[in-house]
C-alpha atoms as a PDB file:
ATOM      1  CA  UNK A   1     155.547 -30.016  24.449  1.00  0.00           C
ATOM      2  CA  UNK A   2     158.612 -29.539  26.342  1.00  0.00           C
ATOM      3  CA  UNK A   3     158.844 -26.021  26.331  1.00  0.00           C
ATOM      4  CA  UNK A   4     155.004 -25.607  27.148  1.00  0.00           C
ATOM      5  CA  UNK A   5     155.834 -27.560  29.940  1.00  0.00           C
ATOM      6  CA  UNK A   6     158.665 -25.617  31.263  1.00  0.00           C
ATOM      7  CA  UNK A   7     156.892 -22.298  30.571  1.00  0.00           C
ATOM      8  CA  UNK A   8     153.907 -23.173  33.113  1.00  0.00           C
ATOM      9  CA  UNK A   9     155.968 -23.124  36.274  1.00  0.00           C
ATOM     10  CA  UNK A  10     157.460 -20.246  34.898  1.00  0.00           C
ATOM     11  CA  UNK A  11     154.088 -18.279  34.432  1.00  0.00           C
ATOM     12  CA  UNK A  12     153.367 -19.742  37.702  1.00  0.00           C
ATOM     13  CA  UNK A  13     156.064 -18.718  39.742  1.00  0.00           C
ATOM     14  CA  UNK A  14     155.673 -15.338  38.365  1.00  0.00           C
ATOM     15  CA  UNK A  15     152.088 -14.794  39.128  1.00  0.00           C
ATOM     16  CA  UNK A  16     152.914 -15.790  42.400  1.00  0.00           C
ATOM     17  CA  UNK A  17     155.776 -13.516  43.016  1.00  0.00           C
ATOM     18  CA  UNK A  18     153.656 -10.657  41.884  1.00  0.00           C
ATOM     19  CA  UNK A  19     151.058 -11.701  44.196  1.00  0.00           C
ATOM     20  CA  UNK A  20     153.454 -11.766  46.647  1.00  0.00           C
ATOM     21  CA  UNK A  21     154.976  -8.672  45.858  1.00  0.00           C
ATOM     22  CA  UNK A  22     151.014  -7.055  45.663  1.00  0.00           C
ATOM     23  CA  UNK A  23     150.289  -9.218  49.140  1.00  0.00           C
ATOM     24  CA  UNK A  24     153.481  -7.568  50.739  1.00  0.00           C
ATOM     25  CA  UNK A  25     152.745  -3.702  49.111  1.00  0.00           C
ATOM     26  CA  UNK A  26     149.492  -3.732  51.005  1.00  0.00           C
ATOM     27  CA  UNK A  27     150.380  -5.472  53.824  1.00  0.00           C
ATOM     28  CA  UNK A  28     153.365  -2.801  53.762  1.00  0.00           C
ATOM     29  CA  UNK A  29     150.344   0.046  53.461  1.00  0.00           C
ATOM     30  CA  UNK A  30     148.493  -1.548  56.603  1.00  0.00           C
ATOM     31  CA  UNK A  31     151.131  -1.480  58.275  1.00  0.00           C
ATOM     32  CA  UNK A  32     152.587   2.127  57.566  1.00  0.00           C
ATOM     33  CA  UNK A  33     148.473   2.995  57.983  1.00  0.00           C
ATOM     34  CA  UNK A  34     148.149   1.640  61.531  1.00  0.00           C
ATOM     35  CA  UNK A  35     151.167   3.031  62.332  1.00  0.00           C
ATOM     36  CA  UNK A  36     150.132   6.111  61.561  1.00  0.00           C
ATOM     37  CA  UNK A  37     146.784   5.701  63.717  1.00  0.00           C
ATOM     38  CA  UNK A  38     148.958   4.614  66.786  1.00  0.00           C
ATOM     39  CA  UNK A  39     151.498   7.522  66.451  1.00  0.00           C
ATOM     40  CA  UNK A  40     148.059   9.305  66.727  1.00  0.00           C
ATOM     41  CA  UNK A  41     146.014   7.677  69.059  1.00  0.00           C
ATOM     42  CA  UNK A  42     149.886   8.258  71.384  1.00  0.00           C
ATOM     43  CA  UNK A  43     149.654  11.684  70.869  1.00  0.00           C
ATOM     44  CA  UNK A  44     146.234  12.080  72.386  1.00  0.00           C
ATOM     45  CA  UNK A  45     146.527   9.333  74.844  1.00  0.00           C
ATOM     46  CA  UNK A  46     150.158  11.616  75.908  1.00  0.00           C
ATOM     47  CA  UNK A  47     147.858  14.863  75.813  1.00  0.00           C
ATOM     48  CA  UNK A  48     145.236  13.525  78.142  1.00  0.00           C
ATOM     49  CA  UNK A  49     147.978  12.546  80.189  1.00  0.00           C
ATOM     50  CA  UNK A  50     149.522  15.569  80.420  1.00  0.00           C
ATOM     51  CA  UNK A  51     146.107  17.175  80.707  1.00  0.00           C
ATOM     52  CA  UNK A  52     145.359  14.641  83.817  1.00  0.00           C
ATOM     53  CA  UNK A  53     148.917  15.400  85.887  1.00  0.00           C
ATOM     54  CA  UNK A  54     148.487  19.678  84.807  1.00  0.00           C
ATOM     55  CA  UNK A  55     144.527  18.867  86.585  1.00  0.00           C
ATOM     56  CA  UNK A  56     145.971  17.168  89.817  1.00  0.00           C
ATOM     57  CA  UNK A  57     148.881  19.900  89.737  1.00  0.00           C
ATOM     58  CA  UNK A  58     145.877  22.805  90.056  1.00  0.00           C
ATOM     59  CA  UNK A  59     144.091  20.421  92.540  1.00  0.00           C
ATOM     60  CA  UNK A  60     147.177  20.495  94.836  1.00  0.00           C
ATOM     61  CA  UNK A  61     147.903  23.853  94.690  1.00  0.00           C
ATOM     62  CA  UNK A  62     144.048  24.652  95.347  1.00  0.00           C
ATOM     63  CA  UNK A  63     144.015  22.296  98.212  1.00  0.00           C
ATOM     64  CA  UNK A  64     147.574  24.228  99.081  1.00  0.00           C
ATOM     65  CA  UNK A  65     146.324  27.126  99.464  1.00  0.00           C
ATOM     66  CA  UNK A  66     142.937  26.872 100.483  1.00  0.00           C
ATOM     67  CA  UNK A  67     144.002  27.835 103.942  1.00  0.00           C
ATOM     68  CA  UNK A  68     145.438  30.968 102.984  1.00  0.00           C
ATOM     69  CA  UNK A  69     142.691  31.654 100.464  1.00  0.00           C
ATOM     70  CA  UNK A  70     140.283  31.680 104.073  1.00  0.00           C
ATOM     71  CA  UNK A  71     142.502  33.825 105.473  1.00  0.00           C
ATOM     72  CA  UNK A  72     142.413  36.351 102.903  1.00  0.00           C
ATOM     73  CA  UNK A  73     139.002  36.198 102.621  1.00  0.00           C
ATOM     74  CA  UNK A  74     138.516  37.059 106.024  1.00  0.00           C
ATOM     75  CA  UNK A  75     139.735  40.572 105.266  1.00  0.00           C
ATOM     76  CA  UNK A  76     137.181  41.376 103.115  1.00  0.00           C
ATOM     77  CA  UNK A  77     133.518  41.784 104.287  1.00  0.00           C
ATOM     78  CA  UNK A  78     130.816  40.835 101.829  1.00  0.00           C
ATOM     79  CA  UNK A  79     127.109  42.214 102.648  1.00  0.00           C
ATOM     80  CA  UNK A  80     126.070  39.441 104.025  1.00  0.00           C
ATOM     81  CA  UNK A  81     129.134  39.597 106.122  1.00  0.00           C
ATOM     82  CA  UNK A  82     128.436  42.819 107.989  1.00  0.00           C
ATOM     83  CA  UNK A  83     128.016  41.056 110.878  1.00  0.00           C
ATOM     84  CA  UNK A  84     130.655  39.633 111.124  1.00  0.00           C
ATOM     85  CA  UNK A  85     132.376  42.898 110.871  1.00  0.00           C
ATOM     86  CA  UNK A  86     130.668  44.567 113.354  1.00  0.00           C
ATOM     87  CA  UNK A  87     131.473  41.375 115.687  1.00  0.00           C
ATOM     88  CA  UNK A  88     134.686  42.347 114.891  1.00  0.00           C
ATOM     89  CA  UNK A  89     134.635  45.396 115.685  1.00  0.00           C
ATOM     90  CA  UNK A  90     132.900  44.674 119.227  1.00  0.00           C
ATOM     91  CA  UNK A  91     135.830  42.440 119.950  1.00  0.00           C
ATOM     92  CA  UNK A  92     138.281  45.158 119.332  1.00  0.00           C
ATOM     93  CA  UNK A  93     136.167  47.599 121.631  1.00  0.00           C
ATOM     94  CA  UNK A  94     136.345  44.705 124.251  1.00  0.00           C
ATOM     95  CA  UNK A  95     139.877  44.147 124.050  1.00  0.00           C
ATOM     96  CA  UNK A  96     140.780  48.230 124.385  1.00  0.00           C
ATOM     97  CA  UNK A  97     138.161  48.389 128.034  1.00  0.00           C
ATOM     98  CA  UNK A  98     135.535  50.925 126.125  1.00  0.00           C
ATOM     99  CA  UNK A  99     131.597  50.907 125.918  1.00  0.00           C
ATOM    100  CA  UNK A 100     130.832  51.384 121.915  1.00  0.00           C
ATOM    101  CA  UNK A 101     127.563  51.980 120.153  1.00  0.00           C
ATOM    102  CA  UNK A 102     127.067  51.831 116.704  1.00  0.00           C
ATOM    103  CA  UNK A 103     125.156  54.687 115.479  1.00  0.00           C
ATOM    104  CA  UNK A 104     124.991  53.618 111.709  1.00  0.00           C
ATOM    105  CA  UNK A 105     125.366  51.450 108.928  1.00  0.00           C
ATOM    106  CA  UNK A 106     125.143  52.333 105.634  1.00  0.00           C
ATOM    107  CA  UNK A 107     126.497  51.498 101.990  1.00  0.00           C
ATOM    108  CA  UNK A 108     128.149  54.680 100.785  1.00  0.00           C
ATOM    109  CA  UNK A 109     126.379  55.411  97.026  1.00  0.00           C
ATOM    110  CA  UNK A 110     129.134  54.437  94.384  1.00  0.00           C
ATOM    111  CA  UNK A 111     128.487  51.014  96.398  1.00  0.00           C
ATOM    112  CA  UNK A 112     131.924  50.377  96.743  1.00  0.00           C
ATOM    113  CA  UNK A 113     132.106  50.652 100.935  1.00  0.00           C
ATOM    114  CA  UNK A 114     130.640  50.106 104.118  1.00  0.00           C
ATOM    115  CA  UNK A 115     130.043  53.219 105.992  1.00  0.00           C
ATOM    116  CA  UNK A 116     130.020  52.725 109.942  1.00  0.00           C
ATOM    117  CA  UNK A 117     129.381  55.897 112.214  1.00  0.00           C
ATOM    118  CA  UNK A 118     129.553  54.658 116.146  1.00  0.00           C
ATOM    119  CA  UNK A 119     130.235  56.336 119.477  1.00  0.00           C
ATOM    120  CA  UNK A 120     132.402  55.453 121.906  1.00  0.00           C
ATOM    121  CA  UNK A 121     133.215  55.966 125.857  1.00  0.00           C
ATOM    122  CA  UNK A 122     136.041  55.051 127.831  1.00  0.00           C
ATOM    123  CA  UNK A 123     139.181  56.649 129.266  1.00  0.00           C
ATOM    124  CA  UNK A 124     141.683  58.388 126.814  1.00  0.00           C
ATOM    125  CA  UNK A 125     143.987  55.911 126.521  1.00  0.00           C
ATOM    126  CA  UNK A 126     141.554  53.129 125.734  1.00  0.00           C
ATOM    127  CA  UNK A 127     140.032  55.205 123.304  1.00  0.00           C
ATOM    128  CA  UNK A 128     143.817  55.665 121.616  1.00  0.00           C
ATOM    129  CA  UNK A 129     144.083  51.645 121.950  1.00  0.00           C
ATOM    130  CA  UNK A 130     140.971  51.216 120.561  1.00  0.00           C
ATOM    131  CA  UNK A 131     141.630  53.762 117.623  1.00  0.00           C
ATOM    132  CA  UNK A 132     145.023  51.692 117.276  1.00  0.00           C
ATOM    133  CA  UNK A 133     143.036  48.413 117.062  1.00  0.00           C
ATOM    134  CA  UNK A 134     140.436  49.942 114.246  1.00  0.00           C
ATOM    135  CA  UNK A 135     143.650  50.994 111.676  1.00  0.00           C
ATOM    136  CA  UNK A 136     145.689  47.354 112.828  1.00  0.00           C
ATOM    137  CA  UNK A 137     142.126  45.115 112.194  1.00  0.00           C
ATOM    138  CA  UNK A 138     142.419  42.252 109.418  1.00  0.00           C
ATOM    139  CA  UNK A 139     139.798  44.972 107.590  1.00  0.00           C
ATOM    140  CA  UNK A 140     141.121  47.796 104.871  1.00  0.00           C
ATOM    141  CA  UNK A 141     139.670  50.730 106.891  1.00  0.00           C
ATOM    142  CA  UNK A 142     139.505  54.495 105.946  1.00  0.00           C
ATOM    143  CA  UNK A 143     138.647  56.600 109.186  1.00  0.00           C
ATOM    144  CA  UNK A 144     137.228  59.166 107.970  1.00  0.00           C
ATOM    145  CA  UNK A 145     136.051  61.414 111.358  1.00  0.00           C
ATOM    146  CA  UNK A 146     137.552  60.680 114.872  1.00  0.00           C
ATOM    147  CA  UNK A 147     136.668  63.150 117.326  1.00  0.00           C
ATOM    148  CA  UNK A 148     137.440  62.718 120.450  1.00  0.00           C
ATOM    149  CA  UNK A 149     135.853  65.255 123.286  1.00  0.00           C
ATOM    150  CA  UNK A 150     136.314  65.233 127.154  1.00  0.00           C
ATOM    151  CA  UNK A 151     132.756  64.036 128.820  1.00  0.00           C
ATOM    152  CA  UNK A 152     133.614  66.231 132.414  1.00  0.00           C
ATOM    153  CA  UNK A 153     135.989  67.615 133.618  1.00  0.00           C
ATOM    154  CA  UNK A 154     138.505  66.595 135.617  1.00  0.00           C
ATOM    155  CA  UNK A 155     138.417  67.471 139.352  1.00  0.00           C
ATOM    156  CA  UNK A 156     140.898  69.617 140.129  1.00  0.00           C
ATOM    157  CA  UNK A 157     143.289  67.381 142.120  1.00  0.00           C
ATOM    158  CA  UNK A 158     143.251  64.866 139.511  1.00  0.00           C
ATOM    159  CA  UNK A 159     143.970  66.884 135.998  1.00  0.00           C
ATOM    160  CA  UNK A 160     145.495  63.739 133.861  1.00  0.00           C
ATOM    161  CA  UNK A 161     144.005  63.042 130.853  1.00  0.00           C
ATOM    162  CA  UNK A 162     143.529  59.528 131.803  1.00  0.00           C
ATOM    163  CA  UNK A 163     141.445  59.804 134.938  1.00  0.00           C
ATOM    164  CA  UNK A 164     138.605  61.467 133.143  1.00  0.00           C
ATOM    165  CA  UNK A 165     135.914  60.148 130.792  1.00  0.00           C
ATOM    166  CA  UNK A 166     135.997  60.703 127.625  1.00  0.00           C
ATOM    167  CA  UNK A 167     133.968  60.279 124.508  1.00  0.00           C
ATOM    168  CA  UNK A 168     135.131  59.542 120.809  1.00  0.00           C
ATOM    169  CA  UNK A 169     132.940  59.489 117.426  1.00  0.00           C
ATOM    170  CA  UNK A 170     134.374  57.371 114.474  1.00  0.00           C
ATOM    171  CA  UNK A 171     133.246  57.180 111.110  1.00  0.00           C
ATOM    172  CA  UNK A 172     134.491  54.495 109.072  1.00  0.00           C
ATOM    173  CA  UNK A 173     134.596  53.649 105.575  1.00  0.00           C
ATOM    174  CA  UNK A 174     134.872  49.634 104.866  1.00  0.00           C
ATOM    175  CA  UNK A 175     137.188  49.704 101.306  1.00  0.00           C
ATOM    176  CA  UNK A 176     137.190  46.090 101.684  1.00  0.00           C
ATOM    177  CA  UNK A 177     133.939  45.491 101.144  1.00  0.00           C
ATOM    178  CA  UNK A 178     132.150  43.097  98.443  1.00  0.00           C
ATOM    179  CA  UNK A 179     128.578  44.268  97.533  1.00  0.00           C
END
């Protein structure tokens, strides 16, 4: 009876070192298994992070150059902008001294330009400043016809090109423009 009694603590003790050693493999597994899932869950947590700063990065740098992005804009003319364009022009004809009339506006047929035929008056040199103005303007221009033509002729004490009235015709071709 002796030994019977010695060999139940025995086959106690090892049933519950292997449930200890069972208890700890899966805890073991959990643990390697959640581990696993956190590595993960990092990874996209890291990504969205990443995804977040890259987002307020673009923001800036929109925001950044939003100023210059009006700027730029202003140099192209978009239909409905014509307008403005013409404005434009207007306020260079003010700023050389000349009268100017705008004779026609038309998109040219590959529908890639503005086409702008318009008269002007005004004494050479203003006409020459104003010419200077069209080819300096915030716009990408193509002047296709200046002509420029004495109205009368000068009297005959005064024969300087400056002192008489002349006339100019300009056709222009807007490149800048966005249909």
């Amino acid at each position: 009876m002796q030994k019977s009694f010695q060999k139940i603590p025995l086959l106690l003790s090892l049933i519950f070192f292997l449930a200890s050693i069972f208890s700890f493999l899966y805890l073991y597994q959990e643990i390697k298994n959640n581990s696993w899932e956190i590595d993960k869950k990092e990874n996209e947590w890291r990504i969205e992070a990443i995804r977040r700063e890259e987002l307020k990065t673009l923001n800036n740098s929109i925001e950044a150059i939003k100023e210059e992005r009006q700027q730029l804009e202003t140099h192209f003319a978009r239909s409905s902008d014509v307008v403005l364009f013409l404005n434009t022009v207007e306020g260079l004809a003010k700023g050389a001294g000349i009268e100017k009339e705008v004779r026609s506006v038309d998109i040219s047929k590959d529908k890639k330009a503005l086409m702008v035929a318009m008269e002007a008056k005004g004494s050479f040199p203003d006409l020459y400043k104003f010419l200077t103005l069209l080819e300096n303007s915030p716009y990408e221009l193509e002047l296709i016809e200046v002509k420029f033509s004495r109205e009368t002729e000068p009297a005959s004490s005064d024969k300087t090109l400056s002192a008489s009235a002349w006339n100019a015709t300009f056709k222009i071709k807007l490149l800048s423009f966005i249909p």
